[in-house]
Every structure is written in C-alpha cells, then in structure tokens.
Protein backbone atom coordinates (compact mmCIF):
# COMPACT_ATOMS: atom_id res chain seq x y z
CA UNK A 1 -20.61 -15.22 15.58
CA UNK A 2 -20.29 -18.63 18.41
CA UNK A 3 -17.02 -19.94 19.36
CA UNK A 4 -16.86 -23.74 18.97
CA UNK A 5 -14.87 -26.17 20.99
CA UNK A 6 -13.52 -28.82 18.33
CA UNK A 7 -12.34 -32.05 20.31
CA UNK A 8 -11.44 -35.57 20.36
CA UNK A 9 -9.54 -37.27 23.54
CA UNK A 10 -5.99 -39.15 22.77
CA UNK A 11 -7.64 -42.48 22.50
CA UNK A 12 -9.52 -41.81 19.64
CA UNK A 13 -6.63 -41.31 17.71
CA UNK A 14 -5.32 -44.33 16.87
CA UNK A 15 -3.01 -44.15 14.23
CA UNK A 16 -0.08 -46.36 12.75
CA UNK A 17 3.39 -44.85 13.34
CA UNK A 18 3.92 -45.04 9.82
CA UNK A 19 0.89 -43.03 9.15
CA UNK A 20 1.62 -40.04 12.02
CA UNK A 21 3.07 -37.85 9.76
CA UNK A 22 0.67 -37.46 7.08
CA UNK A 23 -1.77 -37.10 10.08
CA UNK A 24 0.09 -34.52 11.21
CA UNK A 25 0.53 -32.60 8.11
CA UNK A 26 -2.74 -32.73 7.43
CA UNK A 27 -4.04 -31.77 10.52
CA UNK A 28 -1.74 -28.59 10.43
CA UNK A 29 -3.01 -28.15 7.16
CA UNK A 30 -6.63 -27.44 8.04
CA UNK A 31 -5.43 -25.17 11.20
CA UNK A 32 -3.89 -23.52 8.44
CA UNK A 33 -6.42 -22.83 6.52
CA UNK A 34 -8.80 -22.15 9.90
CA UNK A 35 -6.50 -19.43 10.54
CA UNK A 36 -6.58 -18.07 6.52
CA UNK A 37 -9.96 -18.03 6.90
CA UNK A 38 -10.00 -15.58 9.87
CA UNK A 39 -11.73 -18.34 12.10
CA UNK A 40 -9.36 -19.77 14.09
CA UNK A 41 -9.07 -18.75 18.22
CA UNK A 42 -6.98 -21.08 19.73
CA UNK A 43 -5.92 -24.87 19.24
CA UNK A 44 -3.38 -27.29 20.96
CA UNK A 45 -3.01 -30.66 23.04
CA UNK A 46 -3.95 -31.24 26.81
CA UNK A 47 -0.32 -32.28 28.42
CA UNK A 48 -0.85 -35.60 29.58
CA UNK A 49 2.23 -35.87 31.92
CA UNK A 50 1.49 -32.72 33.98
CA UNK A 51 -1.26 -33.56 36.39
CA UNK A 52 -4.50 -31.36 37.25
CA UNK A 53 -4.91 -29.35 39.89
CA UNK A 54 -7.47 -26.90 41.48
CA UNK A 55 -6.72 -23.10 42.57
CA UNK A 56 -9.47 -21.64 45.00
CA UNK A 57 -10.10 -17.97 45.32
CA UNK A 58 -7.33 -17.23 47.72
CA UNK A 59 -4.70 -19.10 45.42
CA UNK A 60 -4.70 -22.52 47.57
CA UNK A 61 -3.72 -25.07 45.21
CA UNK A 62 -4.25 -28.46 45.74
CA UNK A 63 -4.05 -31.97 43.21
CA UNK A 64 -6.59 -33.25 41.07
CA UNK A 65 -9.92 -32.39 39.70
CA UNK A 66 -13.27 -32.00 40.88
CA UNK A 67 -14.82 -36.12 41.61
CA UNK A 68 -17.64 -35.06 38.25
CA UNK A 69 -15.03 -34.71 36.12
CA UNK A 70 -13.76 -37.34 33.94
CA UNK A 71 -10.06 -37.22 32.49
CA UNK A 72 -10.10 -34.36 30.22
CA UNK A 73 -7.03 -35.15 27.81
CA UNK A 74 -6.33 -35.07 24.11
CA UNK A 75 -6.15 -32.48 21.27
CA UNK A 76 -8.84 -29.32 21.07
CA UNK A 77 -9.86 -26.25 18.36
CA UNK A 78 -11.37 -23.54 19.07
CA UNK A 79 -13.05 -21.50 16.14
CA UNK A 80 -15.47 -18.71 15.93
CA UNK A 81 -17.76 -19.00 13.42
CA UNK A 82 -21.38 -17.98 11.34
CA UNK A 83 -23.40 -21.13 12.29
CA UNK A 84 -23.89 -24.57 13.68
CA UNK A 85 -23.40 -25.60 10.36
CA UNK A 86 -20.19 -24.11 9.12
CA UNK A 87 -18.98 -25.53 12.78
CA UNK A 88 -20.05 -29.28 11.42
CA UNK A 89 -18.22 -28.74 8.41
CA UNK A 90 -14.84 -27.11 10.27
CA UNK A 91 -15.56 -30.40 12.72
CA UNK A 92 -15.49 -33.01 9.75
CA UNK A 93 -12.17 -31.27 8.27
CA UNK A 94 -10.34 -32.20 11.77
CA UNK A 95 -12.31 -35.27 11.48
CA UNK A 96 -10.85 -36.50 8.13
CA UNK A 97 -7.43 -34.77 9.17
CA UNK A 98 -6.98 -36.36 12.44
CA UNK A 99 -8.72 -39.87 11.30
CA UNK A 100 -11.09 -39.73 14.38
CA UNK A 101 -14.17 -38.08 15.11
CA UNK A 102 -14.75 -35.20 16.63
CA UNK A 103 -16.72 -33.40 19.69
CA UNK A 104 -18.70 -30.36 19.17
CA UNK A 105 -19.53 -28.43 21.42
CA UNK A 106 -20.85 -24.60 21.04
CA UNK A 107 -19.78 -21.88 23.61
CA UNK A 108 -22.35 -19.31 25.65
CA UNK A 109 -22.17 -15.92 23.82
CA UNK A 110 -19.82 -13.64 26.03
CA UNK A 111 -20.53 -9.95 24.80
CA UNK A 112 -17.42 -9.00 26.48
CA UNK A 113 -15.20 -10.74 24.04
C-alpha cells in the first residue's frame, strides 16, 4: 500500500464564520472514519505564526526556507492506502468536508516503514 499526502493551503478555505463549525465537524468526521478504516497516518495544520527555519547536519539553525520553496501553510492528511483511486475518493471526502479542493500527491515507497 502508498501513503498519500492530502492537502489544501489556508487560502483555499474560505468559509463564512457562521459556517466553521459544520466545516469542522465534518471534517473531523471523515478523519474519523479514515482512522475506522485503518487508513489514516497522520493529519494536522501547518502553524502559521511560528516561522520556518533550516537545521544543517551539524545542528546550525538558521531562519527561513530554501529560495525554491514557496510558503508551505495550511491543513494536510496523510493516508496509506490500496490505490490511486481509493486516494481520489479519500481526497474528494476532505474535499466536500473542508469545502475546498484538495492536493494529491502520492509518496515514494519506503520498504523500511
């Protein structure tokens, strides 16, 4: 089975205060039901208001990202499942959920997990 990275950034979300919520509810509800279905790894939100930095090999730490990459931000799922296709329809449950679309994106296979 492939891992899939399940994404969308913050401003894709665009949902009335009234309506946050339900969104949230729902979305909770599918994780739910991700993780009763024995295919959920790992899900949460990029914090926003804690900036980026970059560690080298002997620990040096310094701000920001590398100049390629652009702002990586919002909320991401990670599930491991059978196919491409059973990723699509896990993707279009966070879709309707979240009331944004979503990024998919399919991980290398890593025998060592």
């Amino acid at each position: 089975m492939a891992k899939y990275l399940i994404s969308f950034p913050s401003s894709a979300m665009v949902v009335a205060e009234q309506d946050f919520q339900a969104v949230s509810d729902d979305a909770h509800a599918v994780i739910e039901a991700a993780k009763a279905a024995g295919v959920y790894v790992f899900g949460g939100g990029i914090r926003e208001d804690v900036a980026p930095v970059k560690v080298s090999a002997n620990g040096a730490v310094v701000e920001g990202t590398y100049p390629e990459t652009r702002r990586l931000e919002g909320g991401y799922t990670i599930l491991e499942l059978p196919s491409r296709e059973a990723a699509v329809a896990w993707a279009a449950k966070i879709a309707k959920a979240c009331r944004c679309d979503q990024e998919l994106r399919e991980f290398m296979f890593d025998p060592m997990t």
